[in-house]
PDB file of N, CA and C in Angstrom:
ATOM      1  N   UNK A   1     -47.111  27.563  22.637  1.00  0.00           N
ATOM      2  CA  UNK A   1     -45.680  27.458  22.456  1.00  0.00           C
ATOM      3  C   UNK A   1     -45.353  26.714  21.159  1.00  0.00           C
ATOM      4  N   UNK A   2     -46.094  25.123  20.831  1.00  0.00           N
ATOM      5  CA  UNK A   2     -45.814  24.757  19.565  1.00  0.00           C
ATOM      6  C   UNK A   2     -46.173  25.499  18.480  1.00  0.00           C
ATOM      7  N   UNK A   3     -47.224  26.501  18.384  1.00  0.00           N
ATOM      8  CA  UNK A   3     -47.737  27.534  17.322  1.00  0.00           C
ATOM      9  C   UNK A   3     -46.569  27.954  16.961  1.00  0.00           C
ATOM     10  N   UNK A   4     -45.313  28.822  17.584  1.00  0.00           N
ATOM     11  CA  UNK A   4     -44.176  29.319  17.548  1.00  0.00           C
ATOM     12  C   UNK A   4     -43.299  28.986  16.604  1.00  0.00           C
ATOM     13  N   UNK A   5     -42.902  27.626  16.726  1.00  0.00           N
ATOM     14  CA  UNK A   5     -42.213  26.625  15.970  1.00  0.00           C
ATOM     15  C   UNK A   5     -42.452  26.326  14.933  1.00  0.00           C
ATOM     16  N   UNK A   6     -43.817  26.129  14.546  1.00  0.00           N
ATOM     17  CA  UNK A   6     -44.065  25.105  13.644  1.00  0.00           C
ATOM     18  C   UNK A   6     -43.591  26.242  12.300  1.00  0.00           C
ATOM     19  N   UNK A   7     -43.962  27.671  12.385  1.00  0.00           N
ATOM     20  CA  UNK A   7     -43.100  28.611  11.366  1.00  0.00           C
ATOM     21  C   UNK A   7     -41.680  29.039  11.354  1.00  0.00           C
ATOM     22  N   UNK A   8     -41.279  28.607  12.855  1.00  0.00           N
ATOM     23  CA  UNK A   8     -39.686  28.497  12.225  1.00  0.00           C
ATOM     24  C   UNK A   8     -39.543  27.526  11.039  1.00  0.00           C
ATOM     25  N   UNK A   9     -39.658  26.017  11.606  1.00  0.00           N
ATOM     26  CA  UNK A   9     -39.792  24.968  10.683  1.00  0.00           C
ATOM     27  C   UNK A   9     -39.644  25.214   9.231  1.00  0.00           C
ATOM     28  N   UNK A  10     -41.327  25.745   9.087  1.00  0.00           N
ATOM     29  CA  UNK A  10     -41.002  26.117   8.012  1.00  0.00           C
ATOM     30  C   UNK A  10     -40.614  27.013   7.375  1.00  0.00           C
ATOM     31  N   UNK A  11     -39.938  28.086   7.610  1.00  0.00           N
ATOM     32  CA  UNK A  11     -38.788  29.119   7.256  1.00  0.00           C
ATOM     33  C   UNK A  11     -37.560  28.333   7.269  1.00  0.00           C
ATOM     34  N   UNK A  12     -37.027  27.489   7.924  1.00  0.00           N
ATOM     35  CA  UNK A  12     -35.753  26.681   7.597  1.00  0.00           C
ATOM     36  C   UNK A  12     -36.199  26.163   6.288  1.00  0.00           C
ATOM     37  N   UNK A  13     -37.258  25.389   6.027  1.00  0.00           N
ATOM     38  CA  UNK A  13     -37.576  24.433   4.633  1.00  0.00           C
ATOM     39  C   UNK A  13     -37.548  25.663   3.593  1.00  0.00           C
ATOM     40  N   UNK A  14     -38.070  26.137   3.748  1.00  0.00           N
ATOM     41  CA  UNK A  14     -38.377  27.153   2.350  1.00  0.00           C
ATOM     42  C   UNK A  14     -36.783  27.921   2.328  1.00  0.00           C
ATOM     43  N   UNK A  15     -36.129  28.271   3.259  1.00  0.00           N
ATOM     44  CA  UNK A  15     -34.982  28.355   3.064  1.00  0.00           C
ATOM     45  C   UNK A  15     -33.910  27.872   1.933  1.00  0.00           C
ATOM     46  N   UNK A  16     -33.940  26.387   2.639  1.00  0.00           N
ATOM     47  CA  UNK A  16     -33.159  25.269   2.431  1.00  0.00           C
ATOM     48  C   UNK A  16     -33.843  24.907   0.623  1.00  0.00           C
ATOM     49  N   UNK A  17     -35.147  25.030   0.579  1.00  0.00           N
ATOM     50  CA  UNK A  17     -35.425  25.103  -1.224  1.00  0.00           C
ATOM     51  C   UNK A  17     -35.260  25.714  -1.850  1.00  0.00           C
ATOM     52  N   UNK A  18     -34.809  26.992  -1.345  1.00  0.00           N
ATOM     53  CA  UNK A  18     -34.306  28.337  -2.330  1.00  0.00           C
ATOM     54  C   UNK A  18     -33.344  28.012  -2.641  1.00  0.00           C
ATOM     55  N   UNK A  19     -32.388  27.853  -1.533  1.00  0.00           N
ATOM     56  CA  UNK A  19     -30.938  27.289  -2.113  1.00  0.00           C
ATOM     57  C   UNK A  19     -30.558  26.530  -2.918  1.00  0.00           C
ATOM     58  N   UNK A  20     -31.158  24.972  -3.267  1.00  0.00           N
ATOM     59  CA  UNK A  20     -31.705  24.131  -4.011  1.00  0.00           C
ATOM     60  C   UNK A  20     -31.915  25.031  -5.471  1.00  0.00           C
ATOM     61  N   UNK A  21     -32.517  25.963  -5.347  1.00  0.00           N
ATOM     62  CA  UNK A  21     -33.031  26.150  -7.227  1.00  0.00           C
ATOM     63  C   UNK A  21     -32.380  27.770  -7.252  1.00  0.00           C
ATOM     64  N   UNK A  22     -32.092  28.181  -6.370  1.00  0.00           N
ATOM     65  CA  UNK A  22     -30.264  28.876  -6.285  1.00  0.00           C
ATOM     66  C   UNK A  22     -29.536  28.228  -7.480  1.00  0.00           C
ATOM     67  N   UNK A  23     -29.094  27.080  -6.685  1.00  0.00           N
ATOM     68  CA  UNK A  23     -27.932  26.234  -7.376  1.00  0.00           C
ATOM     69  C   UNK A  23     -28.343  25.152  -8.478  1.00  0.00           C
ATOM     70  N   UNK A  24     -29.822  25.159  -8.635  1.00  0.00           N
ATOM     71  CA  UNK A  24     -29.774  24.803 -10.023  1.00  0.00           C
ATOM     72  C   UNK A  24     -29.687  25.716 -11.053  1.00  0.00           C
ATOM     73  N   UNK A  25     -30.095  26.959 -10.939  1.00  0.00           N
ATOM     74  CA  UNK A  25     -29.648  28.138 -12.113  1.00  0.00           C
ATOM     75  C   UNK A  25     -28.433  27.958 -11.864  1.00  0.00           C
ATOM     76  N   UNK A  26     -28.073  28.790 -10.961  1.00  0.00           N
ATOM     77  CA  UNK A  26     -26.301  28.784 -11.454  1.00  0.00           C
ATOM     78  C   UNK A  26     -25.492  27.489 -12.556  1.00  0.00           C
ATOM     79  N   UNK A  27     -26.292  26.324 -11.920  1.00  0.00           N
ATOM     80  CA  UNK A  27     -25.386  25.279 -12.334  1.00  0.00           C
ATOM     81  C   UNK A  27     -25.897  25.175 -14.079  1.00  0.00           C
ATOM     82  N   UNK A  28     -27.273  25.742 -14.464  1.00  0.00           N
ATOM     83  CA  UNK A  28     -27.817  25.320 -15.796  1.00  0.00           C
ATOM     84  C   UNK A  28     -27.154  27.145 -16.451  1.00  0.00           C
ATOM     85  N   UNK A  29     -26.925  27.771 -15.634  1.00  0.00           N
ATOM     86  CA  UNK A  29     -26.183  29.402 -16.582  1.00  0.00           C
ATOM     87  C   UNK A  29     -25.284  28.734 -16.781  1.00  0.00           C
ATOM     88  N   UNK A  30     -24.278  28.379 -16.038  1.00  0.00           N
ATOM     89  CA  UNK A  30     -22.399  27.408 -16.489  1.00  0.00           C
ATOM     90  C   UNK A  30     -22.568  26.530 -17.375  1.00  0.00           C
ATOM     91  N   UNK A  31     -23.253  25.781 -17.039  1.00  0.00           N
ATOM     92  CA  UNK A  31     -22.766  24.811 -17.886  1.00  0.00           C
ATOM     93  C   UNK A  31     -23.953  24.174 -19.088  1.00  0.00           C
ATOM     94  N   UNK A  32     -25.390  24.671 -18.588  1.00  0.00           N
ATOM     95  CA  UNK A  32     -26.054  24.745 -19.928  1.00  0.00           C
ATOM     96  C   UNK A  32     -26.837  23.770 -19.836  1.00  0.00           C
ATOM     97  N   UNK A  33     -28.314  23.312 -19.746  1.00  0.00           N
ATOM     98  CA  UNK A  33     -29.126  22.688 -19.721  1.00  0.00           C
ATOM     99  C   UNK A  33     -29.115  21.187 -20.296  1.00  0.00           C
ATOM    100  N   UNK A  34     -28.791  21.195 -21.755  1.00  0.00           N
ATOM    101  CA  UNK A  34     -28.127  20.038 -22.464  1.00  0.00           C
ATOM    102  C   UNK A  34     -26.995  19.243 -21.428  1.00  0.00           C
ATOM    103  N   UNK A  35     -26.036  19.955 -20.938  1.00  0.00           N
ATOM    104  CA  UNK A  35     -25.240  19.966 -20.209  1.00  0.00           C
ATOM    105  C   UNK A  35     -25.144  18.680 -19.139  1.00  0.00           C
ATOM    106  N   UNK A  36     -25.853  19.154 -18.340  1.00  0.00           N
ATOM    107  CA  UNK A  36     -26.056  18.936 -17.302  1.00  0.00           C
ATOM    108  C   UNK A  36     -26.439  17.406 -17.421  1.00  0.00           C
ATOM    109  N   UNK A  37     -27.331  16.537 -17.828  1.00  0.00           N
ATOM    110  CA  UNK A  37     -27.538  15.241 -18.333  1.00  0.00           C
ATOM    111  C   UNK A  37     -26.522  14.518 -18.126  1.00  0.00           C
ATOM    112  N   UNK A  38     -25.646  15.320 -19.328  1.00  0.00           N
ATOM    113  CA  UNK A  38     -24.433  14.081 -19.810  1.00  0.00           C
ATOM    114  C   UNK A  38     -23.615  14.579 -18.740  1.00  0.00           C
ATOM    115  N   UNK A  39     -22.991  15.085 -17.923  1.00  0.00           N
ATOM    116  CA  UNK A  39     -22.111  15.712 -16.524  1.00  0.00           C
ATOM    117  C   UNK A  39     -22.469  14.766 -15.362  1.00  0.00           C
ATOM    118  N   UNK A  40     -24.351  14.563 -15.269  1.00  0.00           N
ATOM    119  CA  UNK A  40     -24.665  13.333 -14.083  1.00  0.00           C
ATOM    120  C   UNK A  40     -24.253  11.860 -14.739  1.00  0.00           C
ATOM    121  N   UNK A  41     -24.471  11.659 -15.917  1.00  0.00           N
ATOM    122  CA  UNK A  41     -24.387  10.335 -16.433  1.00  0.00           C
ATOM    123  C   UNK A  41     -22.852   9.843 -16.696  1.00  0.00           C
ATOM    124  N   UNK A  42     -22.275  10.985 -16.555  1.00  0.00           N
ATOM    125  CA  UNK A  42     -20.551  10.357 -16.676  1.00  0.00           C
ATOM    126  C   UNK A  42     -20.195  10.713 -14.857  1.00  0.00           C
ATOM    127  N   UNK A  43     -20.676  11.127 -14.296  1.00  0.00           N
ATOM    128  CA  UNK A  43     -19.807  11.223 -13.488  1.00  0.00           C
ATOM    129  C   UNK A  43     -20.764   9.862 -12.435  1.00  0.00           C
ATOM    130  N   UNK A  44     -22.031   9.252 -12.852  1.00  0.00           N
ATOM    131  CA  UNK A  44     -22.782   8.404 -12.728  1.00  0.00           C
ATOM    132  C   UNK A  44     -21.480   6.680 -12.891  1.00  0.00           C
ATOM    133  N   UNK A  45     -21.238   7.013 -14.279  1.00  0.00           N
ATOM    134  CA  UNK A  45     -20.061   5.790 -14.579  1.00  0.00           C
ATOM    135  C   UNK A  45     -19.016   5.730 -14.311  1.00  0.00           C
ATOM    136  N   UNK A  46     -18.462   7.369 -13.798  1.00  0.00           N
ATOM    137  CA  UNK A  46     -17.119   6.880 -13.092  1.00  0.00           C
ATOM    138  C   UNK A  46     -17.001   6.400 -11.754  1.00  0.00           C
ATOM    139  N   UNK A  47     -18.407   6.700 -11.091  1.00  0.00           N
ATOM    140  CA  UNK A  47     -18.159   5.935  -9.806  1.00  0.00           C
ATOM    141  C   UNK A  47     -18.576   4.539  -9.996  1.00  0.00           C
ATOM    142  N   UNK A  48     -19.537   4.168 -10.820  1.00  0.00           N
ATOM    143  CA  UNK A  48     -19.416   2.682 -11.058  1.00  0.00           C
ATOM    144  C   UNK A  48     -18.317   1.971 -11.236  1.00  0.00           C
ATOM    145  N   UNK A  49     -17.788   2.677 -12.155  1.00  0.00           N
ATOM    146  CA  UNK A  49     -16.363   1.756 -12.638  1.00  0.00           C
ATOM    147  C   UNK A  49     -15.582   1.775 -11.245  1.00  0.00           C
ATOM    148  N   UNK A  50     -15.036   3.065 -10.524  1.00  0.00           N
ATOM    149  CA  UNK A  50     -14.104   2.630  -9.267  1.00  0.00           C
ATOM    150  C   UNK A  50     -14.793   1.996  -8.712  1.00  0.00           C
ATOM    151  N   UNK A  51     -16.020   1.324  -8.036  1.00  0.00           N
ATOM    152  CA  UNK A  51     -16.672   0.377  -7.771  1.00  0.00           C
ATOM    153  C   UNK A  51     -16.306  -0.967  -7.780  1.00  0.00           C
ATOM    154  N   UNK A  52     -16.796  -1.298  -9.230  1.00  0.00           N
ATOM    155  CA  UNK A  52     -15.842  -2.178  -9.808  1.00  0.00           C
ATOM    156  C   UNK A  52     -14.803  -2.693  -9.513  1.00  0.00           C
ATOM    157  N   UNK A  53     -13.909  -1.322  -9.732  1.00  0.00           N
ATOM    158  CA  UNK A  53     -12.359  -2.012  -9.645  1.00  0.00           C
ATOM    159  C   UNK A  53     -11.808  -2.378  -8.473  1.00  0.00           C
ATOM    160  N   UNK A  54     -12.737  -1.579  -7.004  1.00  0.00           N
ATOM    161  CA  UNK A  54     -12.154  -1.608  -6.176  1.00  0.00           C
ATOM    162  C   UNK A  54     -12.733  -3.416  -5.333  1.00  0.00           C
ATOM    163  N   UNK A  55     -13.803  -3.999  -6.014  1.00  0.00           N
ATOM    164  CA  UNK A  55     -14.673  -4.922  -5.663  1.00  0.00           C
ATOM    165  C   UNK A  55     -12.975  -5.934  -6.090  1.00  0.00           C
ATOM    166  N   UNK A  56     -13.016  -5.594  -7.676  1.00  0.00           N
ATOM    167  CA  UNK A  56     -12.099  -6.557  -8.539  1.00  0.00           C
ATOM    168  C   UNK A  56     -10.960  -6.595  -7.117  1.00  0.00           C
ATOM    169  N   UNK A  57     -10.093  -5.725  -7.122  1.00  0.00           N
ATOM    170  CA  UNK A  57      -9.028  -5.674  -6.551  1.00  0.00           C
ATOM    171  C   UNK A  57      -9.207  -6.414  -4.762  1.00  0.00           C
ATOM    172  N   UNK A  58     -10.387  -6.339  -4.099  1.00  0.00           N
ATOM    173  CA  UNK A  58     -10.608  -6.655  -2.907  1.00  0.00           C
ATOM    174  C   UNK A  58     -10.826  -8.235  -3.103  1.00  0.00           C
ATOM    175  N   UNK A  59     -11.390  -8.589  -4.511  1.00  0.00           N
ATOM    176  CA  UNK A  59     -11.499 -10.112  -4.758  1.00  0.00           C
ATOM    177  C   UNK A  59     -10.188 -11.258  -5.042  1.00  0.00           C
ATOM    178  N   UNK A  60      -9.324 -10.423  -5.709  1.00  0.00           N
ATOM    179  CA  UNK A  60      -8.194 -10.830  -6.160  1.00  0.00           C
ATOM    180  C   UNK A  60      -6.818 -10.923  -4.753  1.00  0.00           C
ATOM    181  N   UNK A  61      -7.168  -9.789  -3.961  1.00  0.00           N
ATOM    182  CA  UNK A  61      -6.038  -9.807  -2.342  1.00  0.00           C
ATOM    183  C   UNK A  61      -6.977 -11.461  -1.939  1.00  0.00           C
ATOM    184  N   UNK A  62      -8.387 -11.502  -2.072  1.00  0.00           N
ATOM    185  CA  UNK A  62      -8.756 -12.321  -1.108  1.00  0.00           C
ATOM    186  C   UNK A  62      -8.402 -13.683  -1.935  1.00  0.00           C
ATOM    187  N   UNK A  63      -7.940 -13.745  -2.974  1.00  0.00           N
ATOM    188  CA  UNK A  63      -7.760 -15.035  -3.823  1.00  0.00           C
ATOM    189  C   UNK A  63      -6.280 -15.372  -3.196  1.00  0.00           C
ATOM    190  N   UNK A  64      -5.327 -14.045  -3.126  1.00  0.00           N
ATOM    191  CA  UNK A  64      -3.979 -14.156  -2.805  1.00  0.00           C
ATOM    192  C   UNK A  64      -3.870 -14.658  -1.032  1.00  0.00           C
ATOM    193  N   UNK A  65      -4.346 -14.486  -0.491  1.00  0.00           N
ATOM    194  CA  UNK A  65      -4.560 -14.696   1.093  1.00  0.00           C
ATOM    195  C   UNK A  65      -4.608 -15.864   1.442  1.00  0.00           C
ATOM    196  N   UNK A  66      -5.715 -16.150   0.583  1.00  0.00           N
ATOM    197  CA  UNK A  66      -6.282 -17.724   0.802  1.00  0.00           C
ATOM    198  C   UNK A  66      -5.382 -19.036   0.336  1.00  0.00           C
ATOM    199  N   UNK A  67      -4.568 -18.743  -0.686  1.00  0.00           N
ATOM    200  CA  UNK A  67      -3.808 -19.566  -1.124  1.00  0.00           C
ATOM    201  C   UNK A  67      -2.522 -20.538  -0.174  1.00  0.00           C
ATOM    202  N   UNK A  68      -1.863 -19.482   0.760  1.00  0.00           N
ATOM    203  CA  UNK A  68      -1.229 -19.787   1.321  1.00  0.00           C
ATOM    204  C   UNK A  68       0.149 -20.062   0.475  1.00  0.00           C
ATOM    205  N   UNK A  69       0.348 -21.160  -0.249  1.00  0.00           N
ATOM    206  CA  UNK A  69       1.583 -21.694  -0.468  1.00  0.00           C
ATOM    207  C   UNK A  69       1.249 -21.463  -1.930  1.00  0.00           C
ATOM    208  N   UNK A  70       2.546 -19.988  -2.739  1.00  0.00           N
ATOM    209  CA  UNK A  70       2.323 -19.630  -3.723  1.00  0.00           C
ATOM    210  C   UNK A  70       3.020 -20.541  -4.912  1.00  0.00           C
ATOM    211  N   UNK A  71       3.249 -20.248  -6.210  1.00  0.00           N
ATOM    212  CA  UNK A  71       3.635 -21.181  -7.220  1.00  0.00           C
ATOM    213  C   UNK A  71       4.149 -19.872  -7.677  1.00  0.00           C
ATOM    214  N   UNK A  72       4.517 -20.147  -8.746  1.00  0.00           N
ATOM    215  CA  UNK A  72       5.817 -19.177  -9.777  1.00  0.00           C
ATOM    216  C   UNK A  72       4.722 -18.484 -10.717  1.00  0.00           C
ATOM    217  N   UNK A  73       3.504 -18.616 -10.842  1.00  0.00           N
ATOM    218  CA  UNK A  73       2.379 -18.454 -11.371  1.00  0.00           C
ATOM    219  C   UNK A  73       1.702 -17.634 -10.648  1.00  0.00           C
ATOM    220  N   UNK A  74       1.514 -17.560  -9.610  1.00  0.00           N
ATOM    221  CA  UNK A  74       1.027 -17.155  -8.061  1.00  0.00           C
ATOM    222  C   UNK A  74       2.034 -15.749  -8.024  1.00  0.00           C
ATOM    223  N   UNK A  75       3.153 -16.040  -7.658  1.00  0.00           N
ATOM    224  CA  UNK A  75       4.490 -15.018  -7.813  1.00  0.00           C
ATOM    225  C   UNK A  75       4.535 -14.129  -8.654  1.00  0.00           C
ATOM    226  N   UNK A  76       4.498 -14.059  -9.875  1.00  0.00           N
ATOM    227  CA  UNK A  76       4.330 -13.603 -10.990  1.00  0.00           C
ATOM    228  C   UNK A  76       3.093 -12.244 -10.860  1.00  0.00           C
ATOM    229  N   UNK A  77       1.920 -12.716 -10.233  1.00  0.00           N
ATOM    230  CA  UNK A  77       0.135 -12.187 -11.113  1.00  0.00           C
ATOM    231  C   UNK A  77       1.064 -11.098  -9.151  1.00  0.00           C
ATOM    232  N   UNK A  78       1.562 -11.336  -8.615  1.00  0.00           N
ATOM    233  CA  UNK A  78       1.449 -10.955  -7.341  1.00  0.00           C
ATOM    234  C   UNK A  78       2.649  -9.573  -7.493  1.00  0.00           C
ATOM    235  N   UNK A  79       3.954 -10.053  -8.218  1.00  0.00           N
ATOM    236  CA  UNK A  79       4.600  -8.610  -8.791  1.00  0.00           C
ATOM    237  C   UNK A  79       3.884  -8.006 -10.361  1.00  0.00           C
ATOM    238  N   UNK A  80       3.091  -8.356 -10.924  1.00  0.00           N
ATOM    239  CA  UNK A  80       2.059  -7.625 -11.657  1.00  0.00           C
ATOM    240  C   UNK A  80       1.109  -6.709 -10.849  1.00  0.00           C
ATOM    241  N   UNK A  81       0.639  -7.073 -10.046  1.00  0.00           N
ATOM    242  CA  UNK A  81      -0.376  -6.649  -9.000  1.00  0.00           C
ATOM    243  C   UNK A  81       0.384  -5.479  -8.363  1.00  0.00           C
ATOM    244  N   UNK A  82       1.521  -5.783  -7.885  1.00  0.00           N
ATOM    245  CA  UNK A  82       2.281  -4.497  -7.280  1.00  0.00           C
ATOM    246  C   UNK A  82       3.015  -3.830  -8.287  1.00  0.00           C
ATOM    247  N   UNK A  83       3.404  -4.024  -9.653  1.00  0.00           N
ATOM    248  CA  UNK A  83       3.741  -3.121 -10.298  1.00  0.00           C
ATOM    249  C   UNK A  83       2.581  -2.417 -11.144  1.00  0.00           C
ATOM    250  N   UNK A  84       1.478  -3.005 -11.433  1.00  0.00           N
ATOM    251  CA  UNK A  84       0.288  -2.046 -11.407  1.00  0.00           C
ATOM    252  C   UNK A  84      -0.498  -0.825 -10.503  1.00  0.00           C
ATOM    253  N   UNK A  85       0.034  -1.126  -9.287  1.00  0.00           N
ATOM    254  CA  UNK A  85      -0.184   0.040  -7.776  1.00  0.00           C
ATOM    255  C   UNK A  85       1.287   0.661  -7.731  1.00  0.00           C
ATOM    256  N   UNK A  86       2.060   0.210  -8.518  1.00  0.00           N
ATOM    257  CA  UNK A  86       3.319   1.318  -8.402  1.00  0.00           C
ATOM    258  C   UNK A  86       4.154   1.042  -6.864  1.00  0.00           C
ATOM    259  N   UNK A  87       4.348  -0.009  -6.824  1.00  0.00           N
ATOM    260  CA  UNK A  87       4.927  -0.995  -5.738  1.00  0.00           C
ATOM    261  C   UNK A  87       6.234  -1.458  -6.551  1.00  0.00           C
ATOM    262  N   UNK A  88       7.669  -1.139  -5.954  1.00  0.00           N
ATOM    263  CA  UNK A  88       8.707  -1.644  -6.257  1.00  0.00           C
ATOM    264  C   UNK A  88       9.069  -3.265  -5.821  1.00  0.00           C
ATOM    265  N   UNK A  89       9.080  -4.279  -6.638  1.00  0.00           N
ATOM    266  CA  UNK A  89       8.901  -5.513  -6.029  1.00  0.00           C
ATOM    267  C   UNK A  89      10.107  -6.002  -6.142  1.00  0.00           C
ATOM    268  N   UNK A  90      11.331  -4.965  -6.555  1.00  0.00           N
ATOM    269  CA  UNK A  90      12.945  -6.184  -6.654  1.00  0.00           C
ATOM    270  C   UNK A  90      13.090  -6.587  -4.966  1.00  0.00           C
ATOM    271  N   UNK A  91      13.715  -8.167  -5.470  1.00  0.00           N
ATOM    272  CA  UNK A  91      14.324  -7.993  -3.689  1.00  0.00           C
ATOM    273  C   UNK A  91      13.153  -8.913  -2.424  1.00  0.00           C
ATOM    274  N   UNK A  92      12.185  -8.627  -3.061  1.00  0.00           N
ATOM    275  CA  UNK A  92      10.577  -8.384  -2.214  1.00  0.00           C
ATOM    276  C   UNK A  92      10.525 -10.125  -1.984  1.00  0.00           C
ATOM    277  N   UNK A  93       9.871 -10.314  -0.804  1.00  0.00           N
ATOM    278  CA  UNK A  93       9.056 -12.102  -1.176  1.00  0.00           C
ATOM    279  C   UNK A  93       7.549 -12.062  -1.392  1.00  0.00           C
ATOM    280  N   UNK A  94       7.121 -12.494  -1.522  1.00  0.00           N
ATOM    281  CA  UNK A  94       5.672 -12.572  -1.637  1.00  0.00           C
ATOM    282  C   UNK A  94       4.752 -12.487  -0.174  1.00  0.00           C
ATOM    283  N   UNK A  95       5.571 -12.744   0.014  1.00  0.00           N
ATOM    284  CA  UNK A  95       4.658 -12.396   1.836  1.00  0.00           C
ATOM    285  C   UNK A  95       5.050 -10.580   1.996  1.00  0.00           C
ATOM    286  N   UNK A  96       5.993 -10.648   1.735  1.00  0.00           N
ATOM    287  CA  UNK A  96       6.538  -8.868   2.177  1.00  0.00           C
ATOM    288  C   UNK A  96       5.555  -8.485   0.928  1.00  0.00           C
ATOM    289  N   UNK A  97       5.263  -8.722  -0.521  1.00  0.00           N
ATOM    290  CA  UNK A  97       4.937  -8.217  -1.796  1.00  0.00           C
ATOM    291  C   UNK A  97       2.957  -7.877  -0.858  1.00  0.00           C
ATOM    292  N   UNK A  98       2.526  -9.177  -0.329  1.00  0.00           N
ATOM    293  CA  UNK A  98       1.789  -9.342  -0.191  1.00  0.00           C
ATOM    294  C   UNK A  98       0.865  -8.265   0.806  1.00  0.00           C
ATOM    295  N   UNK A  99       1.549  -7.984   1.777  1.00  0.00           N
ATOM    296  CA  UNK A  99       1.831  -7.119   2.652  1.00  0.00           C
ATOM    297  C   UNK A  99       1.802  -5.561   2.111  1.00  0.00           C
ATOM    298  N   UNK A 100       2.630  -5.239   1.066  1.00  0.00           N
ATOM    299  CA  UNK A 100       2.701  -3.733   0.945  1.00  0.00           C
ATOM    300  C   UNK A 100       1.126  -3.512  -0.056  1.00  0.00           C
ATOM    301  N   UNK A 101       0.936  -4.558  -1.002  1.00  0.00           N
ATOM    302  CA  UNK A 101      -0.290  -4.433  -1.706  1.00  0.00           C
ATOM    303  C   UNK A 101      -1.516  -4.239  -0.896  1.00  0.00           C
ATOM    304  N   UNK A 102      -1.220  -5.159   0.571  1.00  0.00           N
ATOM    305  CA  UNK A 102      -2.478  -4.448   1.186  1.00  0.00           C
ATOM    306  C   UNK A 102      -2.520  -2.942   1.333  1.00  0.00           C
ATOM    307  N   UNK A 103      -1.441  -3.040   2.375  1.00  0.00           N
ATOM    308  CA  UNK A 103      -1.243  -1.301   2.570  1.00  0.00           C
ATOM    309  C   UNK A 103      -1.524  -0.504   1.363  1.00  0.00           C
ATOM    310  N   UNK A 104      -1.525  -1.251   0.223  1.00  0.00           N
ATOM    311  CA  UNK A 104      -1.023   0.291  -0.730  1.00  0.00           C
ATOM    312  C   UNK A 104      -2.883   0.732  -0.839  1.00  0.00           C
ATOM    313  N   UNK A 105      -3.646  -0.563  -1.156  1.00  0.00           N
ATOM    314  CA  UNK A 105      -5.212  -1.258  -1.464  1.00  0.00           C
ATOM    315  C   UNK A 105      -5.817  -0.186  -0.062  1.00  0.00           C
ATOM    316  N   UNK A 106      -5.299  -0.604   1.182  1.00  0.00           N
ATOM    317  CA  UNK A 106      -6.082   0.126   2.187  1.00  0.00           C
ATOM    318  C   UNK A 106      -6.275   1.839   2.287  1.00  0.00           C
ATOM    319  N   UNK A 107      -5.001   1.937   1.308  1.00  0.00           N
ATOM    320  CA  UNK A 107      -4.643   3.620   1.462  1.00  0.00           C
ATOM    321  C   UNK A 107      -5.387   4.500   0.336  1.00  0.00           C
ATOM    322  N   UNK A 108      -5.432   3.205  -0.330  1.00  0.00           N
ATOM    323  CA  UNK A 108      -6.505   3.989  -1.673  1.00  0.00           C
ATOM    324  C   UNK A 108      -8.123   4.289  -1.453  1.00  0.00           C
ATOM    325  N   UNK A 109      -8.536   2.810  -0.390  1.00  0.00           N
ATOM    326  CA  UNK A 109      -9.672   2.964  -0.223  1.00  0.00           C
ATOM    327  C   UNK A 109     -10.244   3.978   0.936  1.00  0.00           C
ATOM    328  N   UNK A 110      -9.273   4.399   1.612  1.00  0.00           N
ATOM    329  CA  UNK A 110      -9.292   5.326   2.936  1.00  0.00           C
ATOM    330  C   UNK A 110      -9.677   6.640   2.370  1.00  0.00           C
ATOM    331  N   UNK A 111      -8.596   6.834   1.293  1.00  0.00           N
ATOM    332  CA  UNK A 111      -8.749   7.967   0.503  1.00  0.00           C
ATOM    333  C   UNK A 111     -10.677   8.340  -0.023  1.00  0.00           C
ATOM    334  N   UNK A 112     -10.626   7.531  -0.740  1.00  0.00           N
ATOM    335  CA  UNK A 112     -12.258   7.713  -0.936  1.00  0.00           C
ATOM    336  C   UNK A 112     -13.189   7.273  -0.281  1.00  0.00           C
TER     337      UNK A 112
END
């Protein structure tokens, strides 16, 4: 009975590697051998960078959290922060400001 199997097995694998060098021709006919390098290596740094930013931005809510009792200095970096995420801050307090920046922070990171 295991005799049976063991050549499905491998008919799925050899399958599954065709497809593999399938889609590396296709991908080196489009877009070209040279190509292909610089396509992994930038799209290599753009996920670093959102990385980054999203580390930056998760460091900076946790600077704002912790503070508790803000200053006019504090106030300020906090409607920068929401007018950089495209957050309308007239009107707003810093606890409400504080509040939608999460939401806006959680909705971005959900996304990706």
């Amino acid at each position: 009975m295991t005799a049976f199997i063991f050549p499905d097995i491998l008919m799925g694998i050899v399958n599954g590697t065709e497809w593999i060098f399938i889609i590396a021709i296709v991908a080196i006919i489009i877009f070209g051998a040279k190509k292909i390098p610089e396509l992994a290596r930038s799209l290599g740094k753009a996920s670093s960078e959102y990385e980054k930013a999203k580390a930056m931005a998760a460091n900076e809510l946790e600077k704002i959290k912790g503070m508790g009792v803000t200053t006019s200095n504090d106030s300020e970096k906090l409607r920068e922060v929401a007018a950089t995420l495209g957050i309308d801050h007239a009107g707003k307090t810093d606890s409400e400001l504080r509040a939608l920046i999460q939401s806006k922070i959680n909705e971005r990171v959900d996304k990706h």
